[in-house]
Protein backbone atom coordinates (compact mmCIF):
# COMPACT_ATOMS: atom_id res chain seq x y z
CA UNK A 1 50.03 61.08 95.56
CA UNK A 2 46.80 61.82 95.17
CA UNK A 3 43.62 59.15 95.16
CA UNK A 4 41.43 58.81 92.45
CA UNK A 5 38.19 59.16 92.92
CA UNK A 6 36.02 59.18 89.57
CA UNK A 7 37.49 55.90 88.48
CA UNK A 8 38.64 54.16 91.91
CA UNK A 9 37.92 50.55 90.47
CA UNK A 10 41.66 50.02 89.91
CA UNK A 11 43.88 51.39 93.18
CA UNK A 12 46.25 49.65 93.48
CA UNK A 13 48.53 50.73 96.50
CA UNK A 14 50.69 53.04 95.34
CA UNK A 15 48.08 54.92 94.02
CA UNK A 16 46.46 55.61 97.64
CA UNK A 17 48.41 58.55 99.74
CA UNK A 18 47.35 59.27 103.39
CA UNK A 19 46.57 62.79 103.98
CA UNK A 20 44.93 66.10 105.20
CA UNK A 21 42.46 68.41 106.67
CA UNK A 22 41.96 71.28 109.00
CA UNK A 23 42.27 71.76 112.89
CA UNK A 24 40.50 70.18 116.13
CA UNK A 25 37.20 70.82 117.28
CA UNK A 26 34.82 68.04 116.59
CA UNK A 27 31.86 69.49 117.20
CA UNK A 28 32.01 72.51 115.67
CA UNK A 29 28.27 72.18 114.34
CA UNK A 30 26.52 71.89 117.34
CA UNK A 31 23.95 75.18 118.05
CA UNK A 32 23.87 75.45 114.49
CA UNK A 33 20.58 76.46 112.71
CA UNK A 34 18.19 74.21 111.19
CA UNK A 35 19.04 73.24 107.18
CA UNK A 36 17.67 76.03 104.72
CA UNK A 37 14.51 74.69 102.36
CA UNK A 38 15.45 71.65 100.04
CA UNK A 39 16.76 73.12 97.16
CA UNK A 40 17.24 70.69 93.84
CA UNK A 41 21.43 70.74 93.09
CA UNK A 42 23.81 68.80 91.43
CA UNK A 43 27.42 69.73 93.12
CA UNK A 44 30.74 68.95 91.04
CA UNK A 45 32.52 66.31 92.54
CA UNK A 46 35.62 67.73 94.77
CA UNK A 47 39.23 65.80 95.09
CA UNK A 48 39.58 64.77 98.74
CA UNK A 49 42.05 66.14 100.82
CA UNK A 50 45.02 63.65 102.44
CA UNK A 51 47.98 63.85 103.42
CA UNK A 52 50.63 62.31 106.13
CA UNK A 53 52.66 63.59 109.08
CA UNK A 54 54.55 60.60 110.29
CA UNK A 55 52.04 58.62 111.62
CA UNK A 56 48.85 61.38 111.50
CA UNK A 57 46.90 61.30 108.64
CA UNK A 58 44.61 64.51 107.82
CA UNK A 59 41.27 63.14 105.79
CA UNK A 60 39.29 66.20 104.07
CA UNK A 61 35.93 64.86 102.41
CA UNK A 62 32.65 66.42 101.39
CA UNK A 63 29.14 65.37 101.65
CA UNK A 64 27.11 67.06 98.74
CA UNK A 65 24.40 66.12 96.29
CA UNK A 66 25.73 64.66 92.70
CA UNK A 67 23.98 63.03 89.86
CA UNK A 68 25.37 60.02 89.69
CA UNK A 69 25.44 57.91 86.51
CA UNK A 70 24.02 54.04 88.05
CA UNK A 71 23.48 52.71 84.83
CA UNK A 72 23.98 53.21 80.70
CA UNK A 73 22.12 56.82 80.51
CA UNK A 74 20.47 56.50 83.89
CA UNK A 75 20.98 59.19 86.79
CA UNK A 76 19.93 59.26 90.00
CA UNK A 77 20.15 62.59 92.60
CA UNK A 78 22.68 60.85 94.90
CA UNK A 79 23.85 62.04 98.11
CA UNK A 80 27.62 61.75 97.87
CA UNK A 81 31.10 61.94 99.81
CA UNK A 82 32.99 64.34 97.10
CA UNK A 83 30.63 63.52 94.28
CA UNK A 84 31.27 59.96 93.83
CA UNK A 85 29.29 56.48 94.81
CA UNK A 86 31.07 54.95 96.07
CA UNK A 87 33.58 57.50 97.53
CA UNK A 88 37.27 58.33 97.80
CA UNK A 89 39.03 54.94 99.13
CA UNK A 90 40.82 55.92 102.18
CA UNK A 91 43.84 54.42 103.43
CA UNK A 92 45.74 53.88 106.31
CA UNK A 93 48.16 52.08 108.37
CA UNK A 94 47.29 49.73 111.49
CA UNK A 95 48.47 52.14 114.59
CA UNK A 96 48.33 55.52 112.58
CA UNK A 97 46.05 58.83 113.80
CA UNK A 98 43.52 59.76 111.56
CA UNK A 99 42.49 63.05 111.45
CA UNK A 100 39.24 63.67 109.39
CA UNK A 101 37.12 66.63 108.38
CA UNK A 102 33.73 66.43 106.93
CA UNK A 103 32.77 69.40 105.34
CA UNK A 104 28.60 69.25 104.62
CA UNK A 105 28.22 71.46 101.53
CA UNK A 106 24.61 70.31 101.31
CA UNK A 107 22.33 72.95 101.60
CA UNK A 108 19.43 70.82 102.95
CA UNK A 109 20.45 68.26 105.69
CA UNK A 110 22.92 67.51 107.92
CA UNK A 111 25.24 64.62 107.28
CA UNK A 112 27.31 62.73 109.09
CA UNK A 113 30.89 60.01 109.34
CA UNK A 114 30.47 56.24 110.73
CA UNK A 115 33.50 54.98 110.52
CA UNK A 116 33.69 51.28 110.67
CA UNK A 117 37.27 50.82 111.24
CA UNK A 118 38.26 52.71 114.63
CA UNK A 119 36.81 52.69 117.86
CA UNK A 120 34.84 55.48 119.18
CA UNK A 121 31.96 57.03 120.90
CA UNK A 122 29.11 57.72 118.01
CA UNK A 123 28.06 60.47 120.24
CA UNK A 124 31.05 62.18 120.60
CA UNK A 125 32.78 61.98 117.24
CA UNK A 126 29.88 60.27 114.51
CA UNK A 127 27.79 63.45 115.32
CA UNK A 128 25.69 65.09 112.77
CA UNK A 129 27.27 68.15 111.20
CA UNK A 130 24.95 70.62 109.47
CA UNK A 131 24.65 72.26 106.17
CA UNK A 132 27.47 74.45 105.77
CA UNK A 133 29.06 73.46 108.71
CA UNK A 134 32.51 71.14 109.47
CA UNK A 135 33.77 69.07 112.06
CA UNK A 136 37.20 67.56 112.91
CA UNK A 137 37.27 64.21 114.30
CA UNK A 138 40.27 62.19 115.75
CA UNK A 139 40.56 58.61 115.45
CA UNK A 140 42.79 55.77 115.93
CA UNK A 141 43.21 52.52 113.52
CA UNK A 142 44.20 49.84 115.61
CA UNK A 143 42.59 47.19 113.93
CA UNK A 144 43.82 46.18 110.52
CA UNK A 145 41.60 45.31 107.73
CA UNK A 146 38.89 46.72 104.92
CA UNK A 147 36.05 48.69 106.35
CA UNK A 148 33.37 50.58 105.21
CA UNK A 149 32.76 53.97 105.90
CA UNK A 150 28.90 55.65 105.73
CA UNK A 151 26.79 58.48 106.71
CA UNK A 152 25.44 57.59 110.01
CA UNK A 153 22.67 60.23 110.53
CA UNK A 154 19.22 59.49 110.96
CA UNK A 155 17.41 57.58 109.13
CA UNK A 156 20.87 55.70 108.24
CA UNK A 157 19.14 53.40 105.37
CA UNK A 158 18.21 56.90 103.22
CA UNK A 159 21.71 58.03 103.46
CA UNK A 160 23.13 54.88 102.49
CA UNK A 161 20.62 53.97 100.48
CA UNK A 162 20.88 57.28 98.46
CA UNK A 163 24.65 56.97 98.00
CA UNK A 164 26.56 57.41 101.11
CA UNK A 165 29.31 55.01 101.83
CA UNK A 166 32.93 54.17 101.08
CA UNK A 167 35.74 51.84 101.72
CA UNK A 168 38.71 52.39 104.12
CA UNK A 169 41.73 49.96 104.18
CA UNK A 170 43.57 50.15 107.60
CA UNK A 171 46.88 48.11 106.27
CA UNK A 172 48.25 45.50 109.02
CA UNK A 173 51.41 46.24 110.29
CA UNK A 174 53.12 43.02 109.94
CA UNK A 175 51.72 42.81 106.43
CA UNK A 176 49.69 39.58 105.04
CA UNK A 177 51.06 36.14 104.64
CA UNK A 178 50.93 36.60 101.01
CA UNK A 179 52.08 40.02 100.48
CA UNK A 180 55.76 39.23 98.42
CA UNK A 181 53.56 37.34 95.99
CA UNK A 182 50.51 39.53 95.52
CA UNK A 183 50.92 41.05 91.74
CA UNK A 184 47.97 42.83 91.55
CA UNK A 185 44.74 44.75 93.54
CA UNK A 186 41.68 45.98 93.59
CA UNK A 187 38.81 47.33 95.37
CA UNK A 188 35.36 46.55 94.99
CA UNK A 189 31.98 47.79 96.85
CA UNK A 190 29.01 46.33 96.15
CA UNK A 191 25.97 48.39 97.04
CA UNK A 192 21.85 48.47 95.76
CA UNK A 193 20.34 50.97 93.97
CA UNK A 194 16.03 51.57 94.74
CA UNK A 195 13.51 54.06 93.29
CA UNK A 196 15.00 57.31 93.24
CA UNK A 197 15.21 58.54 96.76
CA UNK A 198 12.76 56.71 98.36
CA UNK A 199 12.78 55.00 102.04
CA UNK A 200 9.59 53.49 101.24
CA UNK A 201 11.02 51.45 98.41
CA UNK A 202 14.30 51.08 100.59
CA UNK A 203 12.07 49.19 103.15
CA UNK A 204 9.63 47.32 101.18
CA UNK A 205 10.69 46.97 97.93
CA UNK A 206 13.01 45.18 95.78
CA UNK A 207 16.50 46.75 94.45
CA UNK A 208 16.48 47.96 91.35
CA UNK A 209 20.10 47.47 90.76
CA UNK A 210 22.76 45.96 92.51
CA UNK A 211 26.07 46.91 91.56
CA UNK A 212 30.34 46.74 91.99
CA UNK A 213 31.51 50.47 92.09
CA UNK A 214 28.33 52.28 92.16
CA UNK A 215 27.05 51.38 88.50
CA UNK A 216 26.36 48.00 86.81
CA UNK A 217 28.73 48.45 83.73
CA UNK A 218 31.96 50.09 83.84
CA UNK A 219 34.00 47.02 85.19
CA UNK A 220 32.51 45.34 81.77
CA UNK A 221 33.51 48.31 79.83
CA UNK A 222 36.74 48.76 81.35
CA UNK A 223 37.73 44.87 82.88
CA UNK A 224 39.70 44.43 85.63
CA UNK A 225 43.53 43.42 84.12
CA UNK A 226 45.74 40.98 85.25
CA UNK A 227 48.31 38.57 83.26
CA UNK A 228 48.28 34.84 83.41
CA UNK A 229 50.34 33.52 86.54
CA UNK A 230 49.23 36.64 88.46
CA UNK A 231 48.13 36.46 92.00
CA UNK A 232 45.30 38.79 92.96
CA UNK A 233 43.78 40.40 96.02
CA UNK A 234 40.40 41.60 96.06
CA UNK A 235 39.45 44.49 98.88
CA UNK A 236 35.73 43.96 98.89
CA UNK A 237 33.23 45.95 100.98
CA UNK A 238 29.35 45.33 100.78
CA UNK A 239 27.57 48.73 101.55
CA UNK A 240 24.45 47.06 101.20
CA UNK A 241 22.11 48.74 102.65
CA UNK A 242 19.90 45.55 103.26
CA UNK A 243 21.65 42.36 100.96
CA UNK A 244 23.90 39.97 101.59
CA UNK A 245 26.60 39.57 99.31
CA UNK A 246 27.84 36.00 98.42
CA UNK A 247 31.22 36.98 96.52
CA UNK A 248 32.86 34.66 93.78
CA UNK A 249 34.93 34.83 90.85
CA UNK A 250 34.00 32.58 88.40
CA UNK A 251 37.14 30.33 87.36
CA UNK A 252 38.72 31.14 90.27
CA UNK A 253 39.19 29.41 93.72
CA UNK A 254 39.94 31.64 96.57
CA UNK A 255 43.28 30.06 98.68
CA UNK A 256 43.20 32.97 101.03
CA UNK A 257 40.25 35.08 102.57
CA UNK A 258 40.77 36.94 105.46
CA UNK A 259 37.16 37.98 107.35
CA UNK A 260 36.89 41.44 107.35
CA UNK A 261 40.50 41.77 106.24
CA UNK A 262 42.35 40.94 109.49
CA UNK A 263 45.21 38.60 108.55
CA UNK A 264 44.31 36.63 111.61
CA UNK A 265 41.39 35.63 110.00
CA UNK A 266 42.31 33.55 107.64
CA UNK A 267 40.42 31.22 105.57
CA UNK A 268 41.64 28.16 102.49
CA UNK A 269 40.45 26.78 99.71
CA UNK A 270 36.82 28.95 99.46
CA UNK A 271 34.87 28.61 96.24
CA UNK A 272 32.47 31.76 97.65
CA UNK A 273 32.60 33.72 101.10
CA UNK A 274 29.37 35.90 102.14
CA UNK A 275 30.04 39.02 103.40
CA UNK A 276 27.07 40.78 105.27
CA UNK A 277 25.85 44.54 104.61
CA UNK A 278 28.57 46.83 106.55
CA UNK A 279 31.15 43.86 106.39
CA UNK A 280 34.01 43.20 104.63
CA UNK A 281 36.81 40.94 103.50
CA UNK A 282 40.04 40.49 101.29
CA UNK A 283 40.05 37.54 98.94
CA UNK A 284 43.06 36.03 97.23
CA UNK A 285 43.93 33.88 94.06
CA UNK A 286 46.16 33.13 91.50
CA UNK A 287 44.62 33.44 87.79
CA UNK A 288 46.22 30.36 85.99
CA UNK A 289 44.77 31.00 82.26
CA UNK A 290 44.09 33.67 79.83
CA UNK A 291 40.21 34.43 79.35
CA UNK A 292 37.60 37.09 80.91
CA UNK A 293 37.19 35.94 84.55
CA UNK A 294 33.25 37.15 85.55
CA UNK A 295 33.52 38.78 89.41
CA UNK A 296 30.03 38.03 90.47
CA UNK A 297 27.67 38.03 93.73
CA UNK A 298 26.25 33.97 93.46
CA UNK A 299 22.92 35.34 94.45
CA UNK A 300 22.35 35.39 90.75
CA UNK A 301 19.25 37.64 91.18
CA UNK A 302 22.13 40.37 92.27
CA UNK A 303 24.01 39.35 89.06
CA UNK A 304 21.45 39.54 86.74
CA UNK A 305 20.76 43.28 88.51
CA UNK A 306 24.54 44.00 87.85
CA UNK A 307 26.33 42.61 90.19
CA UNK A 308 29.06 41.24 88.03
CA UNK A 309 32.57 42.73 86.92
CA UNK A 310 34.90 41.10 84.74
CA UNK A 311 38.30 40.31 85.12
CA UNK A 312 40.67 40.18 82.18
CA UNK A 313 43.66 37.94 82.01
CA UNK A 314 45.80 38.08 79.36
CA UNK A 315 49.53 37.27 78.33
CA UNK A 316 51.19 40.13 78.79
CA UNK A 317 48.20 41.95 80.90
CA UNK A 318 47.05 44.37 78.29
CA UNK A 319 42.98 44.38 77.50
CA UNK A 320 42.54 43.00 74.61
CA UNK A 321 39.96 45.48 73.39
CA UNK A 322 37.05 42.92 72.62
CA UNK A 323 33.64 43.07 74.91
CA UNK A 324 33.62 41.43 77.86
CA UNK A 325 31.46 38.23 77.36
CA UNK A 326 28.02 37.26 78.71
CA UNK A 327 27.32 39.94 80.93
């Protein structure tokens, strides 16, 4: 099955399949020439490669340069895994191979993979691959949990800052404690927005936006369902690049959050759990009432930015088609 990229807000496992790429060599860019004169481009997003062989999973992403929609009618020049912000989800069971291919179809830099979840030398196999070049990489996942992923090449805070990060679930082998019970997921990454393209304004200045899914509206638009009775789990990454998220969901009392998503992490009874820029966690609840359910960072100066999502609980867990309220 294939993921879905454009609109990741609501994967829900099934929905992720484990997947593909080309052969071996991970440092197939090195000798290669400098990048060509910048050249202003707006590349069509491309659907990531994945797929499974037992337990090898072949990753094929992109880094290229997309407009990216951040808010109502606003664009900014992003720099992109396959054409999204965030990108693909990735997923990927605790013990499995992953095989991954970044293929740089920007004409004007080199990019690069840091992959949070696996252990490995950043020299060896986070190495900078250059424009129209690819490397293969080979990785293991031995430690369960939700990770982000980023471009690691120098200076990190303008590639992340400009767009370039994801989320990669690494599924624990035994499971969670909760898992018969769980009715319903998502994944969320919050991230900031600055001037267009500046490290200047990425150091000194304030975010302009701060955001769940790369813009600051279409989890209002299009809430987050769920029916009343329904227990949730949140994957939540904060890309950052610089703020600390504290995560809540208003209504809501979290009776399960696991630090960084390891299930032997496990935390009761949280009203709001910080996660740090390049951390993550998974959050659990049970919705007990029908109403629109706010998803919000408590630093309210991030929610007022945009840093709120809404959850919709209903009866039967249709949307009800009204507006999401006081957002």
């Amino acid at each position: 099955m294939p993921l879905h990229p454009w609109k990741f807000a609501v994967l829900l496992a099934a929905a992720l399949s484990l997947a593909a790429c080309r052969s071996d060599a991970g440092t197939e860019a090195e000798g290669a020439s400098a990048a060509p004169s910048a050249q202003v481009i707006d590349q069509a997003p491309v659907e990531p490669i994945v797929t499974r062989e037992g337990d090898v999973v072949h990753i094929e992403l992109t880094a290229q340069v997309t407009n990216v929609e951040i808010a109502e009618d606003e664009y900014y020049r992003a720099w992109t895994f396959n054409g999204t912000v965030p990108g693909p989800v990735l997923r990927v069971r605790e013990g499995d191979t992953i095989q991954l291919t970044l293929r740089n179809l920007d004409p004007n830099m080199p990019h690069s993979m840091d992959l949070h979840a696996v252990q490995a030398s950043p020299s060896g196999k986070f190495v900078d691959i250059m424009p129209d070049e690819q490397g293969t990489f080979t990785y293991t996942a031995d430690s369960p949990g939700v990770f982000m992923y980023h471009c690691g090449t120098k200076p990190v805070l303008l590639h992340i800052g400009n767009g370039m990060y994801g989320m990669i679930i690494v599924e624990p082998k035994n499971g969670y404690s909760t898992d018969a019970g769980v009715d319903r997921e998502y994944m969320l990454v919050q991230s900031e927005w600055y001037a267009d393209n500046s490290i200047d304004a990425m150091l000194h200045g304030e975010s302009k936006y701060v955001v769940f899914n790369g813009n600051d509206y279409a989890l209002n638009e299009q809430p987050l369902l769920a029916k009343v009775g329904d227990r949730i789990r949140l994957y939540v990454v904060n890309a950052g690049p610089n703020e600390v998220s504290s995560f809540h969901v208003v209504g809501a009392i979290f009776d399960r959050v696991y630090e960084s998503g390891n299930p032997a992490n496990v935390q009761r009874g949280i009203q709001t759990t910080l996660i740090p820029a390049g951390g993550g966690s998974v959050v659990e609840f049970t919705v007990q009432e029908a109403g629109d359910y706010p998803i919000v960072s408590h630093q309210f100066d991030q929610a007022t930015k945009g840093a709120v999502a809404t959850l919709r609980v209903t009866e039967d867990g249709r949307d009800n088609g009204e507006p999401a309220m006081g957002h």
